[in-house]
PDB file of N, CA and C in Angstrom:
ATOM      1  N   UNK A   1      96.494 -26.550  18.364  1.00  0.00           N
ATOM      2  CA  UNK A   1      95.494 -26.328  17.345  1.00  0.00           C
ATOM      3  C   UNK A   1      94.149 -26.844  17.837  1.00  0.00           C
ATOM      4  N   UNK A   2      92.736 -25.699  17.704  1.00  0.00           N
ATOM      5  CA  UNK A   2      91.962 -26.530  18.205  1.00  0.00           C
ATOM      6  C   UNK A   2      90.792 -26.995  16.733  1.00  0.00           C
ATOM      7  N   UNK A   3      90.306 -27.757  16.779  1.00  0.00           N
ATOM      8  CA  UNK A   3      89.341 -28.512  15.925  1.00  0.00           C
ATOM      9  C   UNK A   3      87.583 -28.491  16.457  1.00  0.00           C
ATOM     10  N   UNK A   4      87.212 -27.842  15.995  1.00  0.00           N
ATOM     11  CA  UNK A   4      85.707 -28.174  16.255  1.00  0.00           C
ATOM     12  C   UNK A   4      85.044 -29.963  16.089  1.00  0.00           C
ATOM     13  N   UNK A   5      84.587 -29.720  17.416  1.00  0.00           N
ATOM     14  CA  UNK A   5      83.853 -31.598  17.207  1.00  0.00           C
ATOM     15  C   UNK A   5      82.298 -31.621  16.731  1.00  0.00           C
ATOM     16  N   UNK A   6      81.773 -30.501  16.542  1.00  0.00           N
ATOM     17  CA  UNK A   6      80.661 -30.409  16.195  1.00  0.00           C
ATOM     18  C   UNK A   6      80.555 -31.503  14.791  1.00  0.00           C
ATOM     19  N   UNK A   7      81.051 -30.914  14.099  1.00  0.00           N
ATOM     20  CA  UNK A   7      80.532 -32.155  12.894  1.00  0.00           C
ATOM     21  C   UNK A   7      80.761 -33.577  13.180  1.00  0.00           C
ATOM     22  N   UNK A   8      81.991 -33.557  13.582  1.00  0.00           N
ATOM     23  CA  UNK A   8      81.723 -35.262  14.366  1.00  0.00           C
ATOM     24  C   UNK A   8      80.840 -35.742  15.061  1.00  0.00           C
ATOM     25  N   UNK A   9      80.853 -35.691  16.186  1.00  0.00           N
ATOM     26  CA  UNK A   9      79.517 -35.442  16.850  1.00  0.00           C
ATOM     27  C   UNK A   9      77.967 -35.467  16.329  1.00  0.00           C
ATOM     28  N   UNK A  10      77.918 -34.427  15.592  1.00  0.00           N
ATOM     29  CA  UNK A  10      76.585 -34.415  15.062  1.00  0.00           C
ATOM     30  C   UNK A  10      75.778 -34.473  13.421  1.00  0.00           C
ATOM     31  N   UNK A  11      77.312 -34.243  12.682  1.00  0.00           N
ATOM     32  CA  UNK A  11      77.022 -34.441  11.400  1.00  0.00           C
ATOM     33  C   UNK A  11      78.194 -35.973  10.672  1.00  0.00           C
ATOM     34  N   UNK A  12      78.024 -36.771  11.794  1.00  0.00           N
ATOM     35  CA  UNK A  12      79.367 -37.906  11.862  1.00  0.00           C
ATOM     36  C   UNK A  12      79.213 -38.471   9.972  1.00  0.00           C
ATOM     37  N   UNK A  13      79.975 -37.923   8.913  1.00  0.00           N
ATOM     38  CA  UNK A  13      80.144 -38.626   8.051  1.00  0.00           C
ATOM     39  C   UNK A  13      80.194 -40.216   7.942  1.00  0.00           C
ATOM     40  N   UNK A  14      79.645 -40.675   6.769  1.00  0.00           N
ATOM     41  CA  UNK A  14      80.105 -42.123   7.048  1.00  0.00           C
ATOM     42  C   UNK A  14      80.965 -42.076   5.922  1.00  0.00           C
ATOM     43  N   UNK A  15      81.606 -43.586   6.162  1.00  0.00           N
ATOM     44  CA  UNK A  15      82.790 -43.861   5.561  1.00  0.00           C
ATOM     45  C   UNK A  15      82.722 -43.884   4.075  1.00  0.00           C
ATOM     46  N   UNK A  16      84.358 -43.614   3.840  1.00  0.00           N
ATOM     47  CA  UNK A  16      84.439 -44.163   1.841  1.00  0.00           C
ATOM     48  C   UNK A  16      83.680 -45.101   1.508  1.00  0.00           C
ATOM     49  N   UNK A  17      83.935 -46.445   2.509  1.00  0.00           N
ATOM     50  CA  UNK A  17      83.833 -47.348   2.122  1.00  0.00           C
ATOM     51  C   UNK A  17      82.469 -47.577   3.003  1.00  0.00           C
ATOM     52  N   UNK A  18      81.590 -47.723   2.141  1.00  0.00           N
ATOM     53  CA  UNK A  18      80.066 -47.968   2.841  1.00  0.00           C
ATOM     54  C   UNK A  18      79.508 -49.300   2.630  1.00  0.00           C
ATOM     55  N   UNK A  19      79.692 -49.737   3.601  1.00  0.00           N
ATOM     56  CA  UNK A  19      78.964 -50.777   3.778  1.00  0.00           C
ATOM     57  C   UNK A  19      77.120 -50.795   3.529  1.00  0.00           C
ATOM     58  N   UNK A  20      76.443 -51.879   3.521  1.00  0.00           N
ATOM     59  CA  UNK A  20      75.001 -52.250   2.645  1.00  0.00           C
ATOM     60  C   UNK A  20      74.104 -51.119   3.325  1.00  0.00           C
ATOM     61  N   UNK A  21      74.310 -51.279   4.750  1.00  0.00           N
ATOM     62  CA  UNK A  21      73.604 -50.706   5.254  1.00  0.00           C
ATOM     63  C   UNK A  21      73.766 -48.818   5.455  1.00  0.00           C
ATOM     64  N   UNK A  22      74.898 -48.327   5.608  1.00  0.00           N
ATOM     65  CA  UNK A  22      75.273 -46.930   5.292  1.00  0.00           C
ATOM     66  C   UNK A  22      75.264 -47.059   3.779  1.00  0.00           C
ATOM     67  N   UNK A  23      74.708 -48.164   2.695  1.00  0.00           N
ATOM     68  CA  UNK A  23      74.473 -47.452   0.942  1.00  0.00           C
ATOM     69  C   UNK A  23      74.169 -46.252   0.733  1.00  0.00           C
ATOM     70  N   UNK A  24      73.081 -46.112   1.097  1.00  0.00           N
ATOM     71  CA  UNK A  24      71.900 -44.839   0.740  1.00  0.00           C
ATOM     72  C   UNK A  24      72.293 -43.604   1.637  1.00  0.00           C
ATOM     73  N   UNK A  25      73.004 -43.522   2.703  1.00  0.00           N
ATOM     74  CA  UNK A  25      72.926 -42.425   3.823  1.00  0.00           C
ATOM     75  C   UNK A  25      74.875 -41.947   3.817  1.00  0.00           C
ATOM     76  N   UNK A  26      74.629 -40.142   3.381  1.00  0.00           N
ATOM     77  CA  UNK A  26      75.759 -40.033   3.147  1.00  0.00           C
ATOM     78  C   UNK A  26      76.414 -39.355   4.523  1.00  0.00           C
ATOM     79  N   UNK A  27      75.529 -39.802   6.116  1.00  0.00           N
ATOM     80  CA  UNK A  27      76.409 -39.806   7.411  1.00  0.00           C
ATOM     81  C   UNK A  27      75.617 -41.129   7.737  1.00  0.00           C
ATOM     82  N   UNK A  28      76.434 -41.065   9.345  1.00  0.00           N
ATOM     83  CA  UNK A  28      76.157 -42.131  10.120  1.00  0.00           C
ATOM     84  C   UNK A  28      75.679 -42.069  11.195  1.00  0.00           C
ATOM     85  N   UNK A  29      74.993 -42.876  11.958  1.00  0.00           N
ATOM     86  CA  UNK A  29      74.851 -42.655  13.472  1.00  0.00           C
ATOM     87  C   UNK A  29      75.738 -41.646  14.232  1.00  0.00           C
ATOM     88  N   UNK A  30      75.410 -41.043  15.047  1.00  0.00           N
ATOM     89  CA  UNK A  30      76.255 -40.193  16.128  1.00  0.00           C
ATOM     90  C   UNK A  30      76.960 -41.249  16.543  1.00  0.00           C
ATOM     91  N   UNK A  31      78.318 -41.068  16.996  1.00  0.00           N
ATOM     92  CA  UNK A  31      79.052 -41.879  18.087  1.00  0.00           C
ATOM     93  C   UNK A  31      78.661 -41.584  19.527  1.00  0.00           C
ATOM     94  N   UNK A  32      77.375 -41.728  19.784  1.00  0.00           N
ATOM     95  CA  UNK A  32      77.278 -41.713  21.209  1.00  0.00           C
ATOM     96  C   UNK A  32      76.376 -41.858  21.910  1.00  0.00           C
ATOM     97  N   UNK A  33      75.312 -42.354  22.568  1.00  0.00           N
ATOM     98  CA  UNK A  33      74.158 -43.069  22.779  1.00  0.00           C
ATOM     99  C   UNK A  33      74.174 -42.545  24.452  1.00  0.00           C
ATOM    100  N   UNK A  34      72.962 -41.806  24.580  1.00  0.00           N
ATOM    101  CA  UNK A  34      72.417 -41.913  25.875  1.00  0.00           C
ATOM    102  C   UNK A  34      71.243 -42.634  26.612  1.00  0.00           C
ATOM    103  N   UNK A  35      71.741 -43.159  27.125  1.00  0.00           N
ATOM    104  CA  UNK A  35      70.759 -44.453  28.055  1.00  0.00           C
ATOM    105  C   UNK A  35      69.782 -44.038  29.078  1.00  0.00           C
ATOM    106  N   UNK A  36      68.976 -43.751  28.822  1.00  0.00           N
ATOM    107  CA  UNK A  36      68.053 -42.999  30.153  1.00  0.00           C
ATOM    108  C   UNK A  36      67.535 -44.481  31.056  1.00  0.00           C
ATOM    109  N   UNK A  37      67.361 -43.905  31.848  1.00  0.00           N
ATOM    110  CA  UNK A  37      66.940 -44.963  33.174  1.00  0.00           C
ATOM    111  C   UNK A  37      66.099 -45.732  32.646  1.00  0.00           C
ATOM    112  N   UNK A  38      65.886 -47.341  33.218  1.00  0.00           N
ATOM    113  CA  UNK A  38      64.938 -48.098  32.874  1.00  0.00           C
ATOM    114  C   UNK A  38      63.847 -47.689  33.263  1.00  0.00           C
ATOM    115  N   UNK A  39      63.713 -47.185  34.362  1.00  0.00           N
ATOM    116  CA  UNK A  39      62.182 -46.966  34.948  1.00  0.00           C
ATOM    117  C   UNK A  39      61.392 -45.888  33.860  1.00  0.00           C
ATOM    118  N   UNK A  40      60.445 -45.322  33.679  1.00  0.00           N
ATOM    119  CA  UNK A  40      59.357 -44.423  32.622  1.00  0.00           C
ATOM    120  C   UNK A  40      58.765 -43.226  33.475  1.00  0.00           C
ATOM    121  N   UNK A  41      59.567 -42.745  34.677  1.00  0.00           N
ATOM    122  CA  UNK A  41      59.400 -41.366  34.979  1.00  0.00           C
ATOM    123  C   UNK A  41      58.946 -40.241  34.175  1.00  0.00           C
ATOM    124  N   UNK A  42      58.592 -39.347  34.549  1.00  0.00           N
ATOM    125  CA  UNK A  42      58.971 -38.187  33.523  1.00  0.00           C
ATOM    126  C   UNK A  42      59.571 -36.964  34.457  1.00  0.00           C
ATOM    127  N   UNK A  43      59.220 -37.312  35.439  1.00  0.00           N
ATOM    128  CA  UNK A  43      59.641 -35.863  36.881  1.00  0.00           C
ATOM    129  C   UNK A  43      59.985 -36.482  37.532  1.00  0.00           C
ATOM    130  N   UNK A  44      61.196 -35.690  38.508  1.00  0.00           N
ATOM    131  CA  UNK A  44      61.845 -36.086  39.452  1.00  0.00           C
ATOM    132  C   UNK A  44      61.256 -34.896  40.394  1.00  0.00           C
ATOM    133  N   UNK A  45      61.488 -34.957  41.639  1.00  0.00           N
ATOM    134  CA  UNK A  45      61.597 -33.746  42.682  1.00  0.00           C
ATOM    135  C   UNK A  45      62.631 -33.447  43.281  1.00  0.00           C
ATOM    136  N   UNK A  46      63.282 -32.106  43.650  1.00  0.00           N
ATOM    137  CA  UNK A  46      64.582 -31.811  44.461  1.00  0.00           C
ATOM    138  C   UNK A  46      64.788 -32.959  45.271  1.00  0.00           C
ATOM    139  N   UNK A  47      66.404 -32.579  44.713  1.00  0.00           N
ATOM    140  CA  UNK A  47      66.951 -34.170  45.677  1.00  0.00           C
ATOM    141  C   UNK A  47      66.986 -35.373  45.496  1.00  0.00           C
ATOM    142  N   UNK A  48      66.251 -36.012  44.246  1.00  0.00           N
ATOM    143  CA  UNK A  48      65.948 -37.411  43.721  1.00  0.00           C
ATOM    144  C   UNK A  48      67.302 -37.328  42.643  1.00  0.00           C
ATOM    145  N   UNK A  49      67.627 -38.430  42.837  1.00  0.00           N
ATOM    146  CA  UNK A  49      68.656 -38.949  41.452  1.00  0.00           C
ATOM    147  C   UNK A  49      67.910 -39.517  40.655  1.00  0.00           C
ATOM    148  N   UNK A  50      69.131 -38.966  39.180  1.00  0.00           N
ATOM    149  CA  UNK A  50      68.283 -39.407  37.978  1.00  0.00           C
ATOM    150  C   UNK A  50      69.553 -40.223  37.448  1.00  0.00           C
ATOM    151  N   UNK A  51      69.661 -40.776  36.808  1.00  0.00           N
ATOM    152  CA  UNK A  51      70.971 -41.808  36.733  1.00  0.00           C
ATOM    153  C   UNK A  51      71.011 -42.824  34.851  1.00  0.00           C
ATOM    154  N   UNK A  52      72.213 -42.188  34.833  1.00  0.00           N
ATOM    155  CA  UNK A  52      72.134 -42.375  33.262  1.00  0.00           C
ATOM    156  C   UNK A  52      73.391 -42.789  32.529  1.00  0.00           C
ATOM    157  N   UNK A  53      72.798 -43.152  31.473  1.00  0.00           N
ATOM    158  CA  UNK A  53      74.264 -43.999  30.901  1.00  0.00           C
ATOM    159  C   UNK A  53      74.929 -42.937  29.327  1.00  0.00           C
ATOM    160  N   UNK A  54      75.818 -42.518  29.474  1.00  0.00           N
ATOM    161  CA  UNK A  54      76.304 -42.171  28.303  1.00  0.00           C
ATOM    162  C   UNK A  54      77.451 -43.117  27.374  1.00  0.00           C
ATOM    163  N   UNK A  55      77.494 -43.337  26.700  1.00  0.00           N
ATOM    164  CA  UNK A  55      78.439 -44.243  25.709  1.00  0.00           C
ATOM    165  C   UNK A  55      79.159 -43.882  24.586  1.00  0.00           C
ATOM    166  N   UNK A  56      80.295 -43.737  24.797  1.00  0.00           N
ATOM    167  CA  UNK A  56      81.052 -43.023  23.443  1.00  0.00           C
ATOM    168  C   UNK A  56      81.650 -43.937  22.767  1.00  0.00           C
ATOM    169  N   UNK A  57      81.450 -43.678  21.264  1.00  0.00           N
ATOM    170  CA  UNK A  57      81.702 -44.741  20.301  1.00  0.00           C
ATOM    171  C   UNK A  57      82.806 -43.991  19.927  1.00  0.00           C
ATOM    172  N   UNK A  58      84.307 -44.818  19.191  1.00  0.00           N
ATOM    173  CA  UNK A  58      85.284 -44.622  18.230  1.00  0.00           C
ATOM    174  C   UNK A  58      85.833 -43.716  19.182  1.00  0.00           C
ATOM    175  N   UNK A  59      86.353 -42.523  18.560  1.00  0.00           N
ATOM    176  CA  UNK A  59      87.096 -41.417  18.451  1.00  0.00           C
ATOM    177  C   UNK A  59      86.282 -40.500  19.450  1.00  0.00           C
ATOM    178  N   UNK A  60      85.001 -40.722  19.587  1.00  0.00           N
ATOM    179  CA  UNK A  60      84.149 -40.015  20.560  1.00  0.00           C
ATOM    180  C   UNK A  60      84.441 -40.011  21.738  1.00  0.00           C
ATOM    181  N   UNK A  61      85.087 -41.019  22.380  1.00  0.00           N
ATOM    182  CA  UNK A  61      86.112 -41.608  23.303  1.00  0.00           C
ATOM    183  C   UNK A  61      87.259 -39.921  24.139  1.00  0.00           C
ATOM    184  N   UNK A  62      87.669 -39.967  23.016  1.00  0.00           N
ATOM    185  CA  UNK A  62      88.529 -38.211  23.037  1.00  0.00           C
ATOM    186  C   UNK A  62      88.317 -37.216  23.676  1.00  0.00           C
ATOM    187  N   UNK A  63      86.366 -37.482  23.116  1.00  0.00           N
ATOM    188  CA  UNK A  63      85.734 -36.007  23.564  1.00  0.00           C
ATOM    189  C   UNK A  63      85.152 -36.065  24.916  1.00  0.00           C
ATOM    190  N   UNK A  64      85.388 -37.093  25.765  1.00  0.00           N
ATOM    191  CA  UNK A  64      84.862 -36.993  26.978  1.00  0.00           C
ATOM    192  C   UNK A  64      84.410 -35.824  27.893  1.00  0.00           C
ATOM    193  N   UNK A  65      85.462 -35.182  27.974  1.00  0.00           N
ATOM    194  CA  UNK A  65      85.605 -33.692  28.565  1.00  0.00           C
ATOM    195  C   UNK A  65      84.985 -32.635  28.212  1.00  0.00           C
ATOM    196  N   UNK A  66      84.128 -32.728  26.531  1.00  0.00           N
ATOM    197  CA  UNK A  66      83.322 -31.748  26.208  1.00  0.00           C
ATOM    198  C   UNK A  66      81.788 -32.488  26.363  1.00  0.00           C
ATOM    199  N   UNK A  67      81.518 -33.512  26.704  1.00  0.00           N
ATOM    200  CA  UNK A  67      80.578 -34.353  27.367  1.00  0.00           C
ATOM    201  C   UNK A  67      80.123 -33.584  28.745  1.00  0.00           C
ATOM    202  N   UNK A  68      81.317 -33.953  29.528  1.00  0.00           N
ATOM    203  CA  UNK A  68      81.296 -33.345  30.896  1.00  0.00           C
ATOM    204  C   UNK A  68      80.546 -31.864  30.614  1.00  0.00           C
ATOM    205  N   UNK A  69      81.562 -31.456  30.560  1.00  0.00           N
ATOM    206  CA  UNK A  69      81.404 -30.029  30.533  1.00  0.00           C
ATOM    207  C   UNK A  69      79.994 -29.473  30.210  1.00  0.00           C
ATOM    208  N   UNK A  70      79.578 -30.210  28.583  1.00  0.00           N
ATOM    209  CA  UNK A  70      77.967 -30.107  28.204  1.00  0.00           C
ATOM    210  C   UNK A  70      77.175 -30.036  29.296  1.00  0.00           C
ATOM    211  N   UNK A  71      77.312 -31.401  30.043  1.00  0.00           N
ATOM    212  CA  UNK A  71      75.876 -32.346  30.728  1.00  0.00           C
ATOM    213  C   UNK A  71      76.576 -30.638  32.328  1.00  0.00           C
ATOM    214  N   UNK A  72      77.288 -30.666  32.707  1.00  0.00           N
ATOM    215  CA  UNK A  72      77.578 -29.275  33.663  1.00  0.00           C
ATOM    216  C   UNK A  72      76.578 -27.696  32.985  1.00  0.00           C
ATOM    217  N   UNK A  73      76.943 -27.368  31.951  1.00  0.00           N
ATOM    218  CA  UNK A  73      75.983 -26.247  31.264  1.00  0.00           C
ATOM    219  C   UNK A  73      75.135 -26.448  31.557  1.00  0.00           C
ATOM    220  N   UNK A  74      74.174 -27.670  31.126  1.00  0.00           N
ATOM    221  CA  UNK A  74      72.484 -28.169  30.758  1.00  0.00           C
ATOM    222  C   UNK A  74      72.288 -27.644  32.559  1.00  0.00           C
ATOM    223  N   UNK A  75      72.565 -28.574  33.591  1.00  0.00           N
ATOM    224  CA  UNK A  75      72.583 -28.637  34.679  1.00  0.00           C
ATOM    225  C   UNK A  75      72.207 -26.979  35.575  1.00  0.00           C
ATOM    226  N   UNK A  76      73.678 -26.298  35.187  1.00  0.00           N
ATOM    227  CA  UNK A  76      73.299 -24.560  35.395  1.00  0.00           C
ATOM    228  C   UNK A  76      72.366 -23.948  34.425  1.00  0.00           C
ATOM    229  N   UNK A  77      71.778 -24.316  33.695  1.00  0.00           N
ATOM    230  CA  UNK A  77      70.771 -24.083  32.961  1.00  0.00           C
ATOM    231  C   UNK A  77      69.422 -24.045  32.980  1.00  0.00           C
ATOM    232  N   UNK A  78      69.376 -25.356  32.682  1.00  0.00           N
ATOM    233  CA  UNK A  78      68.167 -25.999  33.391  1.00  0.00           C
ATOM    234  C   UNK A  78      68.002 -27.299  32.189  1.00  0.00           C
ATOM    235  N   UNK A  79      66.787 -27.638  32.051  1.00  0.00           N
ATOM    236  CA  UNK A  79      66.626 -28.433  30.943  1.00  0.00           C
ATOM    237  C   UNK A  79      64.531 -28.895  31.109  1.00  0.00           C
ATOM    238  N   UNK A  80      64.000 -29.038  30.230  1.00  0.00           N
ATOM    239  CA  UNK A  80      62.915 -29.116  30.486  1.00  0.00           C
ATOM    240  C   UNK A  80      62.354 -28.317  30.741  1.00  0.00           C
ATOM    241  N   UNK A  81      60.946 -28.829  30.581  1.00  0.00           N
ATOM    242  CA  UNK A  81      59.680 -27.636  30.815  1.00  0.00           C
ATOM    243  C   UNK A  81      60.030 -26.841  32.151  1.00  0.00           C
ATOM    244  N   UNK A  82      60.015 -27.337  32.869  1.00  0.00           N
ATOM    245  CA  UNK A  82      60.161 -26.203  33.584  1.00  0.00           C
ATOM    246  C   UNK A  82      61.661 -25.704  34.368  1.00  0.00           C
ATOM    247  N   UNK A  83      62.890 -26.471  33.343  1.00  0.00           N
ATOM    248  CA  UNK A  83      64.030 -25.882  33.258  1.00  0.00           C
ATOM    249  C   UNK A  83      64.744 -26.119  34.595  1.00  0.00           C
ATOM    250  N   UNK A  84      64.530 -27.384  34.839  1.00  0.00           N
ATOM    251  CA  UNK A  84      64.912 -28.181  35.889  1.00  0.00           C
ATOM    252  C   UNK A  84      66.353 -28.072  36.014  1.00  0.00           C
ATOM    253  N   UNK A  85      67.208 -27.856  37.334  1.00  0.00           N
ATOM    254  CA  UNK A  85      68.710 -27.688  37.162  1.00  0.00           C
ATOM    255  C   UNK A  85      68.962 -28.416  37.647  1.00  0.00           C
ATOM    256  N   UNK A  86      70.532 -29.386  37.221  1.00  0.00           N
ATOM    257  CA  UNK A  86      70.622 -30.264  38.289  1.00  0.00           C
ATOM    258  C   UNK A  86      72.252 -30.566  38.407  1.00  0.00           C
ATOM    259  N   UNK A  87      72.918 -31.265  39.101  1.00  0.00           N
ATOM    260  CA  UNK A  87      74.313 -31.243  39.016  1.00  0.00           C
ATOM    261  C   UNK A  87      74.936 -32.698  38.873  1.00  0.00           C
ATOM    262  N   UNK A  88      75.941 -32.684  38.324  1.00  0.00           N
ATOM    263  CA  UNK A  88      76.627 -33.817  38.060  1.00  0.00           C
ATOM    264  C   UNK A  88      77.091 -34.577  40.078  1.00  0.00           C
ATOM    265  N   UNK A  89      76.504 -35.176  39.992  1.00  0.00           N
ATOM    266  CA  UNK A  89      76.781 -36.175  41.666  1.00  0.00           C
ATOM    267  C   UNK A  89      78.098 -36.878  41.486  1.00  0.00           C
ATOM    268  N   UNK A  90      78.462 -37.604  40.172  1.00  0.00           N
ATOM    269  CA  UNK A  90      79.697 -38.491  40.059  1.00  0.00           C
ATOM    270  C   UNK A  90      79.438 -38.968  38.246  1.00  0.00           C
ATOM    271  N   UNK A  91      80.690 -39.795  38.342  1.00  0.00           N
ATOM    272  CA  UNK A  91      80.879 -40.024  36.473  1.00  0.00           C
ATOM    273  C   UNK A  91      82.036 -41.402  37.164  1.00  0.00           C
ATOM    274  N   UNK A  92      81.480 -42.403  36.285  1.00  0.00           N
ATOM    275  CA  UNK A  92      81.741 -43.334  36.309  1.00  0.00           C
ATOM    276  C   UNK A  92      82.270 -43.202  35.080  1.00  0.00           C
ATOM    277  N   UNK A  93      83.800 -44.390  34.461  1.00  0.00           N
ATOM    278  CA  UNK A  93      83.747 -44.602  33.192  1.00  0.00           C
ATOM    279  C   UNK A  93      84.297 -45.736  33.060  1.00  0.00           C
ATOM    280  N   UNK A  94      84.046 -46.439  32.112  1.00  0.00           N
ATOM    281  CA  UNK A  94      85.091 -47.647  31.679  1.00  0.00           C
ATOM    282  C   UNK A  94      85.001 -47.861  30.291  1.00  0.00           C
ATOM    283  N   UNK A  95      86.030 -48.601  29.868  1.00  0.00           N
ATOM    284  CA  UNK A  95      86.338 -48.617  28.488  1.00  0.00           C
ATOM    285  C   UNK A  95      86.272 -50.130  28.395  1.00  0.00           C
ATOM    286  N   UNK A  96      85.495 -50.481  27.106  1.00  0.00           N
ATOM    287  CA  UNK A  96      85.323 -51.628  26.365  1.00  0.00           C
ATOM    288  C   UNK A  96      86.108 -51.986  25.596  1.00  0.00           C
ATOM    289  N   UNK A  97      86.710 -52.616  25.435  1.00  0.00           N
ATOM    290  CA  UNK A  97      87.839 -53.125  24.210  1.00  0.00           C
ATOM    291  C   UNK A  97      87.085 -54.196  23.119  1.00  0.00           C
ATOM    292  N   UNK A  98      88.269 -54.151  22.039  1.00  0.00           N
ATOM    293  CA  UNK A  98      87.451 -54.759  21.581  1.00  0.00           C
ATOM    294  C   UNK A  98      88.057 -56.348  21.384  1.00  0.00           C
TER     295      UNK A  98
END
């Protein structure tokens, strides 16, 4: 059976039980945070690495593989003004416990 992750992902409900801060807001943060490089680039040139952190929260964990796959599309695509293509070099992962 397959399940669309889109609403997770991007329309992530928040819980029954809402805590002070989810009171007022009937979703929540995305489960998933991308970390762009410390440095304040805005262009790279062929051949430069760009190097980045992705972080999956909860259950987001699961969806790794439609992560991949995404950041692969963008890549044959392009992304940016002037639709810059670029390819996945390597994927690091580790898991945080709690």
């Amino acid at each position: 059976m397959r399940k669309c992750i889109y609403p997770y992902i991007f329309e992530t409900p928040a819980p029954d039980e809402k805590d002070t801060f989810l009171k007022s807001n009937d979703k929540q943060p995305h489960p998933y945070i991308i970390r762009p490089p410390v440095e304040e680039r805005l262009e790279y040139t062929p051949g430069e690495e760009l190097t980045f952190e992705l972080i999956l929260i909860g259950k987001a964990i699961d969806y790794l593989a439609y992560f991949v796959f995404t950041f692969i599309q963008m890549g044959e695509r392009g992304i940016g003004r002037g639709r810059g293509r670029f390819y996945l070099k390597s994927i690091h992962s580790t898991i945080a416990l709690r």
